[in-house]
Each structure stands twice: as C-alpha cells, then as structure tokens.
C-alpha atoms as a PDB file:
ATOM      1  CA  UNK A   1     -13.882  10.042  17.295  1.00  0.00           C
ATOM      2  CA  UNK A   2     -12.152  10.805  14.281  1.00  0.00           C
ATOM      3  CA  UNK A   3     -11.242  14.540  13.689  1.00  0.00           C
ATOM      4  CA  UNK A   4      -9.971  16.107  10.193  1.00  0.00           C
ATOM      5  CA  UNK A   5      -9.330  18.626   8.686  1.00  0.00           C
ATOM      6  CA  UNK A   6     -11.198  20.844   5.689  1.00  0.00           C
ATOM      7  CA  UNK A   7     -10.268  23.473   3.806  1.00  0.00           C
ATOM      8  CA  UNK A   8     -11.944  22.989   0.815  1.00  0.00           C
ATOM      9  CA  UNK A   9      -8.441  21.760  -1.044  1.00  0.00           C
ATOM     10  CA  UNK A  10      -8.435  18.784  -3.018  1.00  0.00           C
ATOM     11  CA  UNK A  11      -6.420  17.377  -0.548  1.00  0.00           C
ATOM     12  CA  UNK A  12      -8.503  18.094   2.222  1.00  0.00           C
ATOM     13  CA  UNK A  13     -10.802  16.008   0.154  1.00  0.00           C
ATOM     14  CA  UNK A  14      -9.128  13.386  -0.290  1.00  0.00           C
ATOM     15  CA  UNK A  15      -8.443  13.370   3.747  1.00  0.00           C
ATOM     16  CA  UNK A  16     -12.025  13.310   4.248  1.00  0.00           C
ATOM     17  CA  UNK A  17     -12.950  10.755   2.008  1.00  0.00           C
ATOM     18  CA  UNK A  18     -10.112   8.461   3.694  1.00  0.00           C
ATOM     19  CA  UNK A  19     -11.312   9.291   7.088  1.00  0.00           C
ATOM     20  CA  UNK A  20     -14.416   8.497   6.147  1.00  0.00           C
ATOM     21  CA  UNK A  21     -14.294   5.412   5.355  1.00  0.00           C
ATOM     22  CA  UNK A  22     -11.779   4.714   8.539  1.00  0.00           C
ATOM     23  CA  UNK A  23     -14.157   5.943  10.987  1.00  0.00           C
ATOM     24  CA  UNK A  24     -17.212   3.265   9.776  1.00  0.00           C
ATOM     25  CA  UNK A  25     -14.430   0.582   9.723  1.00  0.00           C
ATOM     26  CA  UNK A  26     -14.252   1.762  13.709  1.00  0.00           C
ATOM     27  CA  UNK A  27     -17.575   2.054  14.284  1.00  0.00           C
ATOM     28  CA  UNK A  28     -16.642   6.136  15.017  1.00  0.00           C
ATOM     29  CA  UNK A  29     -17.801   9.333  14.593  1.00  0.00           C
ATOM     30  CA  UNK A  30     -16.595  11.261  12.180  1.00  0.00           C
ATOM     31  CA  UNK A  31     -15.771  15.443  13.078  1.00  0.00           C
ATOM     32  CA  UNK A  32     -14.642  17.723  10.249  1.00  0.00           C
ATOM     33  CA  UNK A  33     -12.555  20.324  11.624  1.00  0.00           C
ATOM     34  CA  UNK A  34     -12.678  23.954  10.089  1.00  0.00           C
ATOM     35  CA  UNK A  35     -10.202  26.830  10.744  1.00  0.00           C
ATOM     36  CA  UNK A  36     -10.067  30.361  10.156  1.00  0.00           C
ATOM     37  CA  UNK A  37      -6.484  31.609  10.356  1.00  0.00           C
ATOM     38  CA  UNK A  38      -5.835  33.666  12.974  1.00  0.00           C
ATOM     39  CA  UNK A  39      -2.128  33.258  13.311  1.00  0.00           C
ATOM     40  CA  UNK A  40      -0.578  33.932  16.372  1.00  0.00           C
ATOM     41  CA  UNK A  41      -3.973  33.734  18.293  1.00  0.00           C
ATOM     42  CA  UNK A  42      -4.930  31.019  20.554  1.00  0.00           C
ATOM     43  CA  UNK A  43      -7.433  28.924  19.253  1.00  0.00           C
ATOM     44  CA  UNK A  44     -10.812  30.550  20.125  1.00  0.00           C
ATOM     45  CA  UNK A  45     -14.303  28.524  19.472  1.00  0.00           C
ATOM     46  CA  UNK A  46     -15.175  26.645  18.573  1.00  0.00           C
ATOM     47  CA  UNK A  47     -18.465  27.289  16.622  1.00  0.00           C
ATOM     48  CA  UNK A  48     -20.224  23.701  16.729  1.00  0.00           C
ATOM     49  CA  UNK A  49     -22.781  22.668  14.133  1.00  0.00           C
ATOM     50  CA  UNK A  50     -23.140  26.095  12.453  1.00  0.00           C
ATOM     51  CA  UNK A  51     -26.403  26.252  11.155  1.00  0.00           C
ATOM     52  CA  UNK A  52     -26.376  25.963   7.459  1.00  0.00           C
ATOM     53  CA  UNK A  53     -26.865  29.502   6.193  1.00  0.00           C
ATOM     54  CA  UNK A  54     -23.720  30.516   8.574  1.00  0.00           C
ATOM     55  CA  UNK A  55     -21.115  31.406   5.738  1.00  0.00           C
ATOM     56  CA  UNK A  56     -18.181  30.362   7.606  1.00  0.00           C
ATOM     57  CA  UNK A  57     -19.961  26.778   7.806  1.00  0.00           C
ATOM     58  CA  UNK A  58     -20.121  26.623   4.060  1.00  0.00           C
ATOM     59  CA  UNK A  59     -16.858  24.494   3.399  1.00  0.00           C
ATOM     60  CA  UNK A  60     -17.292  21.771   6.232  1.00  0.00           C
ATOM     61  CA  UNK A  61     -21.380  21.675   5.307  1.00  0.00           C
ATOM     62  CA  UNK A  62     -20.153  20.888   1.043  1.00  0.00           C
ATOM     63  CA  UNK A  63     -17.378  18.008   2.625  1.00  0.00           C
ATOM     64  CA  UNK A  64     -20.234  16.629   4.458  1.00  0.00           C
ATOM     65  CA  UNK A  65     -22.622  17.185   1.780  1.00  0.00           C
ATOM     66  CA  UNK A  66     -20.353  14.739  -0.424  1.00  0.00           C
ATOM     67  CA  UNK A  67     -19.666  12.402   2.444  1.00  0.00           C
ATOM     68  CA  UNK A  68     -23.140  11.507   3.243  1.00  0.00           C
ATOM     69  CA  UNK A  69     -24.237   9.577   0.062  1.00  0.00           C
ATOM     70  CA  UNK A  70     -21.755   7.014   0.208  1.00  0.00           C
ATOM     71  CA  UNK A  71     -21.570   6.947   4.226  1.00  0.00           C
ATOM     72  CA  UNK A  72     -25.102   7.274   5.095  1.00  0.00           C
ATOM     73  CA  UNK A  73     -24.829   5.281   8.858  1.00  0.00           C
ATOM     74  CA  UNK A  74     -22.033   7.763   9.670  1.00  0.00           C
ATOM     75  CA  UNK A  75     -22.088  10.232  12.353  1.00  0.00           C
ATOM     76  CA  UNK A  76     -20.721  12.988  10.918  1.00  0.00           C
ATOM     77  CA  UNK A  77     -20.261  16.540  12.850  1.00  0.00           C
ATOM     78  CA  UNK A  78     -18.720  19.903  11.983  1.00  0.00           C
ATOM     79  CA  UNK A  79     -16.768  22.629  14.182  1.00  0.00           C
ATOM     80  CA  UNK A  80     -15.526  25.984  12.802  1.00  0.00           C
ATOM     81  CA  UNK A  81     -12.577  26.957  14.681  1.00  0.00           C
ATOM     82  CA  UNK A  82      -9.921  30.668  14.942  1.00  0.00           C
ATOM     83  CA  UNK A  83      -6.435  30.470  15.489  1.00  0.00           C
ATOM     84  CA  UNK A  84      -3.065  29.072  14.514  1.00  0.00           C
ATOM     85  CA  UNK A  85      -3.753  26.039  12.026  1.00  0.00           C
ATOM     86  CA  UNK A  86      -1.486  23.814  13.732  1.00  0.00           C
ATOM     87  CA  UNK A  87      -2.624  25.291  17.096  1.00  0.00           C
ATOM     88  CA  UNK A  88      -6.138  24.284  16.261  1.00  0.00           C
ATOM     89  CA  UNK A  89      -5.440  20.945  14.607  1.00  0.00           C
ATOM     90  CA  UNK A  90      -3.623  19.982  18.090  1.00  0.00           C
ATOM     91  CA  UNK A  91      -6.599  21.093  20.255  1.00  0.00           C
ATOM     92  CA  UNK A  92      -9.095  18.989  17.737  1.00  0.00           C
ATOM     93  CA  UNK A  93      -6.272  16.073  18.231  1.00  0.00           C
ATOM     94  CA  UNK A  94      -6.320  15.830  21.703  1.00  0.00           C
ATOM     95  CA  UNK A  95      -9.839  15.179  21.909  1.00  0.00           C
ATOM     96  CA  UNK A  96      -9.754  12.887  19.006  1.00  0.00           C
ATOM     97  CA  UNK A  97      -8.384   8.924  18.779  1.00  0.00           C
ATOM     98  CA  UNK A  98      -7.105   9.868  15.651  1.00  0.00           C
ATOM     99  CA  UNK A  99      -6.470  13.238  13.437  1.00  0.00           C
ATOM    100  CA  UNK A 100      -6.718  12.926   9.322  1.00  0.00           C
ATOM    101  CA  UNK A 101      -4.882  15.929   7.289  1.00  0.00           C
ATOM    102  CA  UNK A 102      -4.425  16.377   3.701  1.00  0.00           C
ATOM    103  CA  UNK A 103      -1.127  16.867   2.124  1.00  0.00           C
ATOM    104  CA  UNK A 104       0.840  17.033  -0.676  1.00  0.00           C
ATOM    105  CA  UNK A 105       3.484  19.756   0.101  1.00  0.00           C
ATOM    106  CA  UNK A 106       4.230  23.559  -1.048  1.00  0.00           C
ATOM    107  CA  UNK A 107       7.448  23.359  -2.079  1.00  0.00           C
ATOM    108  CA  UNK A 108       9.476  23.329  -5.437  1.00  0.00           C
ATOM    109  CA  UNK A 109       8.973  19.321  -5.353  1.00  0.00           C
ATOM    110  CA  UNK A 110       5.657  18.466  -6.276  1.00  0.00           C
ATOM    111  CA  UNK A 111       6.456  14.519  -4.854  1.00  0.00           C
ATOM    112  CA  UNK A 112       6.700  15.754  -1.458  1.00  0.00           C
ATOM    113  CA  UNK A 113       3.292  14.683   0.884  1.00  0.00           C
ATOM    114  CA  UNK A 114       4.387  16.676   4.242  1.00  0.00           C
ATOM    115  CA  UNK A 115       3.631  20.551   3.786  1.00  0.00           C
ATOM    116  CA  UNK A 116       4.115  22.879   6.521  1.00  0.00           C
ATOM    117  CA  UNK A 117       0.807  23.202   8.759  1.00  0.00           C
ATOM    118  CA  UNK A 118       0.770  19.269   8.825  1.00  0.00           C
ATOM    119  CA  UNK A 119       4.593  19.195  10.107  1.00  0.00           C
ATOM    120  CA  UNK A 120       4.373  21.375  12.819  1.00  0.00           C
ATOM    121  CA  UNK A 121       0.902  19.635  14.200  1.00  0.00           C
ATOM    122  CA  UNK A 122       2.829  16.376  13.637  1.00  0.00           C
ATOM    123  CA  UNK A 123       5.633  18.058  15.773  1.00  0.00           C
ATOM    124  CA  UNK A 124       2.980  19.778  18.409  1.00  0.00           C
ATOM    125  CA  UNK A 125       0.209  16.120  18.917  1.00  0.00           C
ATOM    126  CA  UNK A 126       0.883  13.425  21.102  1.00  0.00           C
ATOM    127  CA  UNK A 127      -2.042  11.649  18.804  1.00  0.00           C
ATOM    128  CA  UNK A 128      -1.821   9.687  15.985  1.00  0.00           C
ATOM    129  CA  UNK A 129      -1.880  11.765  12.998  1.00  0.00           C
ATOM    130  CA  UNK A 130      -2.689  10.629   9.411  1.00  0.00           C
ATOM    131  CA  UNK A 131      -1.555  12.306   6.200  1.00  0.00           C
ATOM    132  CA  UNK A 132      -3.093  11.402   3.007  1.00  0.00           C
ATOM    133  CA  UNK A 133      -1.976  12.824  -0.560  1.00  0.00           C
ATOM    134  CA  UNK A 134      -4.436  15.258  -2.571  1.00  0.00           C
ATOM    135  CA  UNK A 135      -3.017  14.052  -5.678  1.00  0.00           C
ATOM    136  CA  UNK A 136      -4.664  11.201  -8.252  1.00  0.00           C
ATOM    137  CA  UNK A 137      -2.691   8.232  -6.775  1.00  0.00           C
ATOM    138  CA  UNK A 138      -5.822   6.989  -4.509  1.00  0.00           C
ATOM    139  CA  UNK A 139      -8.662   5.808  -4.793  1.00  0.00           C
ATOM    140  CA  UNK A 140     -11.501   7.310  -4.737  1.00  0.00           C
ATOM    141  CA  UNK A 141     -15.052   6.073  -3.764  1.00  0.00           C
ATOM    142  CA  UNK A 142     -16.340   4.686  -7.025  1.00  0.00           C
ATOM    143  CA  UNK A 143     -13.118   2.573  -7.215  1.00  0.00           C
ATOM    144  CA  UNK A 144     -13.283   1.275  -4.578  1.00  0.00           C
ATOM    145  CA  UNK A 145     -15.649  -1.996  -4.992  1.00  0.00           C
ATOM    146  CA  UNK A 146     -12.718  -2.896  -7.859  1.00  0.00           C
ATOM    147  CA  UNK A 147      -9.927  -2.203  -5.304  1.00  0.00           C
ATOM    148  CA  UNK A 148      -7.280  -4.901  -5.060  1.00  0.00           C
ATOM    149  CA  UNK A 149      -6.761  -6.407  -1.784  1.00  0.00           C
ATOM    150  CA  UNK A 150      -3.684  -4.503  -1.066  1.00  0.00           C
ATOM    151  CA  UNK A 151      -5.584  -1.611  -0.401  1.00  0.00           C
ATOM    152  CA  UNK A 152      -6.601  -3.853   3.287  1.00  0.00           C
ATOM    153  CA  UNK A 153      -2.674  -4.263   3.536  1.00  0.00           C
ATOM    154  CA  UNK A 154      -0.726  -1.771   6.784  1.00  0.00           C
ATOM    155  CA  UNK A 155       2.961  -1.655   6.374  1.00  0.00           C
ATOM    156  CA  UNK A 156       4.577  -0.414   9.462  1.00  0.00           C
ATOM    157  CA  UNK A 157       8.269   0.123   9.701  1.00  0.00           C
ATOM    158  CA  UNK A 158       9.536  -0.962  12.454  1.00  0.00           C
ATOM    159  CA  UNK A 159      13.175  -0.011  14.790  1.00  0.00           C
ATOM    160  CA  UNK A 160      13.760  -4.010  16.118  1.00  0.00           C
ATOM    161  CA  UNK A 161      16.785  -2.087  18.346  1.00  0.00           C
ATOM    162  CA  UNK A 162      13.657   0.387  19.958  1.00  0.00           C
ATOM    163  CA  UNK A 163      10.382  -1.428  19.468  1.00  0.00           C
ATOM    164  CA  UNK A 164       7.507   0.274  19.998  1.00  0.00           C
ATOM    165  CA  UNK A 165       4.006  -0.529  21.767  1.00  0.00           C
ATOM    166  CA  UNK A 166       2.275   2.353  20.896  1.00  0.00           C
ATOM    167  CA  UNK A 167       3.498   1.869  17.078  1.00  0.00           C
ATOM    168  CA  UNK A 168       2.766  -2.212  17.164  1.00  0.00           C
ATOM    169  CA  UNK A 169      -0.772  -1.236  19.100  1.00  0.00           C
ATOM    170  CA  UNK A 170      -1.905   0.947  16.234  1.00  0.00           C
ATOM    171  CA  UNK A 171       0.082  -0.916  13.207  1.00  0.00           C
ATOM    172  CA  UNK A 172      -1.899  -4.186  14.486  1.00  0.00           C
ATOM    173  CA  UNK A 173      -5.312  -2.401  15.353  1.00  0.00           C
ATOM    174  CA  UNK A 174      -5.475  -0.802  11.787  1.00  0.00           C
ATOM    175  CA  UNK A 175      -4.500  -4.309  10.039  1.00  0.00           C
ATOM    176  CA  UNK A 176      -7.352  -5.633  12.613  1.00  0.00           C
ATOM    177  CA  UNK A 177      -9.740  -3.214  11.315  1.00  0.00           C
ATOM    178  CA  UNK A 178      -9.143  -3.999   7.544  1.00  0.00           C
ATOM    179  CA  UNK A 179      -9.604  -7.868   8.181  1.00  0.00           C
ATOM    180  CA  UNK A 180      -6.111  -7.214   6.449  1.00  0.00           C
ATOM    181  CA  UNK A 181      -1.909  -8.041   6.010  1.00  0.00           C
ATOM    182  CA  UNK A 182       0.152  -6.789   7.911  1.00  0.00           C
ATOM    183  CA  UNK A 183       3.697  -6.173   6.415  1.00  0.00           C
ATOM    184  CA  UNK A 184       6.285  -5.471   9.011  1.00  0.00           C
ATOM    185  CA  UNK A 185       9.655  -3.859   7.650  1.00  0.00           C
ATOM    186  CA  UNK A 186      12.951  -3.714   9.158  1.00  0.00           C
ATOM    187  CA  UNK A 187      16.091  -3.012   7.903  1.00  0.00           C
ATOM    188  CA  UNK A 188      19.720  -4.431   9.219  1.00  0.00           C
ATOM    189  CA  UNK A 189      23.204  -2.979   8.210  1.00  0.00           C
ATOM    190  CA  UNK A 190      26.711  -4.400   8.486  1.00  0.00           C
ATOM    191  CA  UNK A 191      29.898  -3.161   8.781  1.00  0.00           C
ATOM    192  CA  UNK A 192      32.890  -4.589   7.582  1.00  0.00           C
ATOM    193  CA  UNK A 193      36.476  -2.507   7.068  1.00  0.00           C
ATOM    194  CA  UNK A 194      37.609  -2.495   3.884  1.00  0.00           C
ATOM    195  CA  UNK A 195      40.036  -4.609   2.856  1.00  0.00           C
ATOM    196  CA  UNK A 196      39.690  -6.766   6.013  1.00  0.00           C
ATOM    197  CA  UNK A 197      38.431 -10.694   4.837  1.00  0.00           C
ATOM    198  CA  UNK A 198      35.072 -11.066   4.198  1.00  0.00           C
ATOM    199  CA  UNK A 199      34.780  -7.356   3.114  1.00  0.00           C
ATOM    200  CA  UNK A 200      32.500  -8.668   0.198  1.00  0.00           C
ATOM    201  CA  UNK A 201      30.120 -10.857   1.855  1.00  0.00           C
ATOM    202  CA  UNK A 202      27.263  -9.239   4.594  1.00  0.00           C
ATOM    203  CA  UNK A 203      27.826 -11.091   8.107  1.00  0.00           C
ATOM    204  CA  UNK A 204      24.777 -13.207   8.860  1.00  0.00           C
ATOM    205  CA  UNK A 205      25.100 -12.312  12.566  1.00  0.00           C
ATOM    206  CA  UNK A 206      23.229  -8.941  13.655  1.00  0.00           C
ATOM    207  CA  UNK A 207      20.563 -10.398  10.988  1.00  0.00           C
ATOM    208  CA  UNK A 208      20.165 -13.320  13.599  1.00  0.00           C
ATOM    209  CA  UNK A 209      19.931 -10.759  16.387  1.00  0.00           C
ATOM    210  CA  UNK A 210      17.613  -8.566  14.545  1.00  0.00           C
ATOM    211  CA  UNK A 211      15.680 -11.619  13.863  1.00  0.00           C
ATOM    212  CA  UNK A 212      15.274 -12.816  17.603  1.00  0.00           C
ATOM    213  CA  UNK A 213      14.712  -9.112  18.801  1.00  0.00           C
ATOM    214  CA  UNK A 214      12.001  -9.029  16.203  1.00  0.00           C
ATOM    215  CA  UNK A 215      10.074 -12.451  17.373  1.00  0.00           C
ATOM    216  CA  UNK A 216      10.423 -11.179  20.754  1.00  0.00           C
ATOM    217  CA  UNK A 217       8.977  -7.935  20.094  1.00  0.00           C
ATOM    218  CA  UNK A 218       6.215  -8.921  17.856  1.00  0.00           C
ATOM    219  CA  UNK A 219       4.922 -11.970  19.900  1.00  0.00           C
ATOM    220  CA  UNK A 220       2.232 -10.154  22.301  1.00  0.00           C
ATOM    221  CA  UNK A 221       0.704  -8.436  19.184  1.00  0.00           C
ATOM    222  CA  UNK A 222       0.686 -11.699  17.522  1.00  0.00           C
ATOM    223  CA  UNK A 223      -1.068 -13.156  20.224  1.00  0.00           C
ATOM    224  CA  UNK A 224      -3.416 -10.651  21.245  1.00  0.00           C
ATOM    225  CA  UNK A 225      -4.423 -10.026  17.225  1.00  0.00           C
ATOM    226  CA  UNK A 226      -4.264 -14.034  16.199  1.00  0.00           C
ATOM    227  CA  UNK A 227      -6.913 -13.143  13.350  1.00  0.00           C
ATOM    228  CA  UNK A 228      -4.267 -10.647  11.864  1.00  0.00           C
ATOM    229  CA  UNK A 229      -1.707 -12.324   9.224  1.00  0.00           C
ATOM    230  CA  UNK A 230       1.796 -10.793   9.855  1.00  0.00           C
ATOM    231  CA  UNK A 231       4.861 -10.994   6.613  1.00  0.00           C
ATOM    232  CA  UNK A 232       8.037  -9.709   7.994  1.00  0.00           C
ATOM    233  CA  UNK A 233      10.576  -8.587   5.512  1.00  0.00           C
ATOM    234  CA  UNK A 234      14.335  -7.986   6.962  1.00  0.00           C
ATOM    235  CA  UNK A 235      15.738  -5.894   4.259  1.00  0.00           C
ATOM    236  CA  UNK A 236      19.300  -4.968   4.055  1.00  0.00           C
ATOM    237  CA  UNK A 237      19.788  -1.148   3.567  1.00  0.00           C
ATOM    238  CA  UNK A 238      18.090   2.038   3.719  1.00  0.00           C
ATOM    239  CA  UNK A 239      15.019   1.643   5.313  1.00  0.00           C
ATOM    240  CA  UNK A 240      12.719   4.551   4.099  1.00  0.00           C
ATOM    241  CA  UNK A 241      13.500   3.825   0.189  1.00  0.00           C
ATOM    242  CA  UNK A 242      11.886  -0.272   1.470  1.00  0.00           C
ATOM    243  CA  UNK A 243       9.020   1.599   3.051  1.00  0.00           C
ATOM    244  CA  UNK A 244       8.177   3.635   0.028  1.00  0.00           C
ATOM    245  CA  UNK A 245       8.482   1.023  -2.096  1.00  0.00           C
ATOM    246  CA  UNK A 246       6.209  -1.311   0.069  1.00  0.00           C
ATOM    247  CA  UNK A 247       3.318   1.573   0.472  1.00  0.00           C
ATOM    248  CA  UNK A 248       2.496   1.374  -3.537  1.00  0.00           C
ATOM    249  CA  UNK A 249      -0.648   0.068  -3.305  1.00  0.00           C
ATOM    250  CA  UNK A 250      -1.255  -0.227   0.359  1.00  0.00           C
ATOM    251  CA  UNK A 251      -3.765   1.403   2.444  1.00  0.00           C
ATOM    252  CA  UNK A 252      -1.243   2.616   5.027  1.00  0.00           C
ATOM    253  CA  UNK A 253       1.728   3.162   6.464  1.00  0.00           C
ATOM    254  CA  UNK A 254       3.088   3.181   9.628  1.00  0.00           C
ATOM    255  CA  UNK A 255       6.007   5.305  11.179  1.00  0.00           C
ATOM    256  CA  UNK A 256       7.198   6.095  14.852  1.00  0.00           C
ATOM    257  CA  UNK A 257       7.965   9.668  15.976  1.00  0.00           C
ATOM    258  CA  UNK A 258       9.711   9.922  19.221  1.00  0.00           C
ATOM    259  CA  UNK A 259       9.199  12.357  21.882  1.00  0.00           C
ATOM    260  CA  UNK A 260      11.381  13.351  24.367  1.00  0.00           C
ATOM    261  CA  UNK A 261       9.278  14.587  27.138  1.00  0.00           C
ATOM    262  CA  UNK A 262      11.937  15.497  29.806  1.00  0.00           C
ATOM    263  CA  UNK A 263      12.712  18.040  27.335  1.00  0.00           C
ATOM    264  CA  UNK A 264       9.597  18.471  25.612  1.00  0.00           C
ATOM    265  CA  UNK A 265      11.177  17.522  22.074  1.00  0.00           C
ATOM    266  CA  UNK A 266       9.575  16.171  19.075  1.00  0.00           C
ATOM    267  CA  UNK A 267      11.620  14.437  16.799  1.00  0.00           C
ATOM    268  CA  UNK A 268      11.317  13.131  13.629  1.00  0.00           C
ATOM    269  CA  UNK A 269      13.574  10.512  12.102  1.00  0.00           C
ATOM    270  CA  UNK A 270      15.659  10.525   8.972  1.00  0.00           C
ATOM    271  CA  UNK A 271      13.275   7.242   7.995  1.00  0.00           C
ATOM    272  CA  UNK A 272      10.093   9.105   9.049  1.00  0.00           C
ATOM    273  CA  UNK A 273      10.596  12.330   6.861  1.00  0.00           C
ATOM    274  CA  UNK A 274      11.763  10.090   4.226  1.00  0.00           C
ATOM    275  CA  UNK A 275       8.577   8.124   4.010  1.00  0.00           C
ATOM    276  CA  UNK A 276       5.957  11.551   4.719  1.00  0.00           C
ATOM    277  CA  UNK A 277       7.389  13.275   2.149  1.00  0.00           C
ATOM    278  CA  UNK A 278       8.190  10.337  -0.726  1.00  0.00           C
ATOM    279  CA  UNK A 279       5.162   7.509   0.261  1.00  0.00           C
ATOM    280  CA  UNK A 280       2.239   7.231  -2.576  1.00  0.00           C
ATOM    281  CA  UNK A 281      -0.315   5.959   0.118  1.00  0.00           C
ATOM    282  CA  UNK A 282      -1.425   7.201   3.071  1.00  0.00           C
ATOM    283  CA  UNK A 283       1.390   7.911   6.147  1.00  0.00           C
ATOM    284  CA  UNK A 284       0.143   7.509   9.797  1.00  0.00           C
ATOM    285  CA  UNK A 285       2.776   8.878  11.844  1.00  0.00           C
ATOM    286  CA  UNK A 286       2.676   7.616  15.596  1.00  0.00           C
ATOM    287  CA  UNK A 287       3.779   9.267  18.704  1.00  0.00           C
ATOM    288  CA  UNK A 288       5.775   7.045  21.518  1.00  0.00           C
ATOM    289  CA  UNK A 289       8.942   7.236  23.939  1.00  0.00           C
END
C-alpha cells in the first residue's frame, strides 16, 4: 500500500496526484491519510472510510473525488486521523511500503521543498518517504500523454565508499517500475597540497577506485534488474549541486538517510538536505544502516 498525505494544500495535491499514478505502476492500493492536529497527543483513530456526509471526511473524499477519473482501476481508501502530524504520518508509514508528502517549505526561501512536518517524519520513519513539490514545475495529469521520456528516468545518488542495498533495492525497483533509465551519480574529490607538483591536474587514482567500488557494488542490481538500463556519471565535486542538476526533468530522485540504531539517531546528510530542499522533481529519501 501506498499511504499519503492530504490536507487540502496544493501541495498535498500534487502528492496525491504523484502517488497516484505510482501506486497503479505497482499494482497498489492507494490510502489518503488525513490528520487533525492534535499536537502533543498520541495519534488516536483512526476513523476509516468516513461516510461521506462526516465533515471531517470532506478533504480526503474531494482528493479522491479528483483522483478517480483519471485512475478509475485504483483502490483508493481514506483514514482521518488525531495527533502530532509527524506522529501520525509515522504510524500511516509503518504500515505502508511507501509514504507520499507534499512540500515546498515555510520559510523565507520559497525554493526550498523540505518544510517542517515532512522533516521530522523523514527523521521519525524507517520507510521510504517521498516528497513532491506543490509548486508548477510538474506535471500534471493532462500533460502527461506529451511527457518526455525523462519523466520514466530515477536518478539516485549514490556513496561508492558506503553503498547501500536498501537505496540500490528501491533506486532499481522504481527504474523497474517505469520500464525506465536509471542514472546513477557519484561524486570523487582529490586532494593535492598546494604548491606540491601536480597541484593543477586531478589524480586519476581514487577515480579508478571509485570506479571498481562502483562495478562491484552495482553488479547484483544489474543482474537481478537486467531489463533496467543503468548510465553512471562519476562527477568531480559537490555532489548535491550534480543531483539537482540531474533531477530537472526526471521523475525521481533518490537519496540515502542513515540511521544509527544503537543510538536511535536519524541523520541526514549535507548531500541529502541539499537535494530535499533545492531538487525540482520529486525526492525519495531512503532509510538504511
């Protein structure tokens, strides 16, 4: 099941419409997830399929009302829920394969995707959470059918020095699902003192490395998703500004978040924030070791 969240917002709408359209590519049902604030509370409920002349159903009943004509095979449920939003959005989470939020910040920049409920579920859910802008930069349905094909392209950033299953599982599945590209980023720095020889010229070396780490970690995924076409690009640099640059256009993106569960930590990288807050497409951040 996919689970996400409505509030009525246009970028709640925007959410919908992209989970939407993900959950029939999966062959999943599709759960819009409604909740009254109640900060501080534990999440009570929930309140499933409230009959339609329920007033606090009224919100998830107009998203589904506007879902259903263009997604008329879809299975698509509704649940009314109290309590902290980011409380709430982890319960819905854990009983989802995947949670959609909309997103395009609070703050003084306008740019910025991440606002505040969807960082601290990202920081509370062990699931994969998705995070798509409420702004004009995608598509929506009636566009679609003259999409360009990079809307079927995943770009997934990727650590060569700390691969990732979980992140390569779910950067290859989505590709899968798309009958799509696959664009694998990773970035490689060098270090040379100044004024020692060579200072001026990048050292082909760790760029070998990075390149044998990266066969070796992409290999299984290659061979368990043959159908999917892979294009790495090594770039040279600051990640995050590669990754924004390579979601124009694309359908999503994929970032790692790494929890520390000895401590029971969330963290999110410098290269993670960086793309959730500056990426024009849709960010699915991913959860691993």
């Amino acid at each position: 099941m996919i689970s996400v969240g409505v509030d009525g917002s246009p970028a709640s709408s925007a959410a919908a419409r992209w989970a939407a359209r993900e959950a029939e590519r999966r062959d999943l049902p599709l759960r819009l997830v409604h909740v009254m604030d109640r900060r501080g509370a534990a999440p009570a409920g929930p309140i499933e399929e409230c009959p339609p002349p329920h007033p606090i159903a009224r919100v998830p009943r107009q998203v589904a009302g506007e879902l259903s004509p263009d997604h008329p095979g879809l299975s698509i449920s509704a649940v009314v829920m109290f309590g902290s939003p980011a409380a709430v959005l982890d319960l819905a989470a854990e009983q989802s394969d995947m949670l959609v939020l909309g997103s395009r910040g609070n703050g003084a920049v306008p740019r910025l995707l991440a606002g505040s409920v969807a960082l601290a579920t990202l920081h509370r859910t062990v699931r994969p959470v998705v995070l798509v802008r409420g702004d004009d930069q995608w598509p929506r349905e009636e566009e679609l059918a003259s999409a360009t094909t990079s809307l079927r392209t995943v770009v997934v950033g990727l650590e060569v020095s700390r691969p990732s299953d979980d992140l390569l599982r779910f950067a290859f599945d989505a590709a899968a699902h798309r009958a799509g590209v696959l664009r694998v980023v990773h970035g490689w720095t060098t270090y040379v003192p100044d004024g020692a020889p060579g200072a001026s010229s990048a050292d082909p070396l760790p760029a070998l490395a990075d390149n044998e780490a990266l066969t070796i970690a992409l290999g299984p995924w290659r061979a368990k998703y043959p159908d999917v076409e892979v294009a790495v690009e090594a770039v040279v640099g600051r990640p995050a500004e590669h990754l924004v640059d390579a979601a124009r256009g694309a359908d999503l993106v994929v970032v790692g978040r790494s929890i520390r569960r000895s401590l029971g930590i969330s963290h999110l990288g410098q290269v993670t924030r960086a793309v959730l807050h500056h990426a024009p497409a849709p960010v699915a951040v991913v959860a691993h070791d």
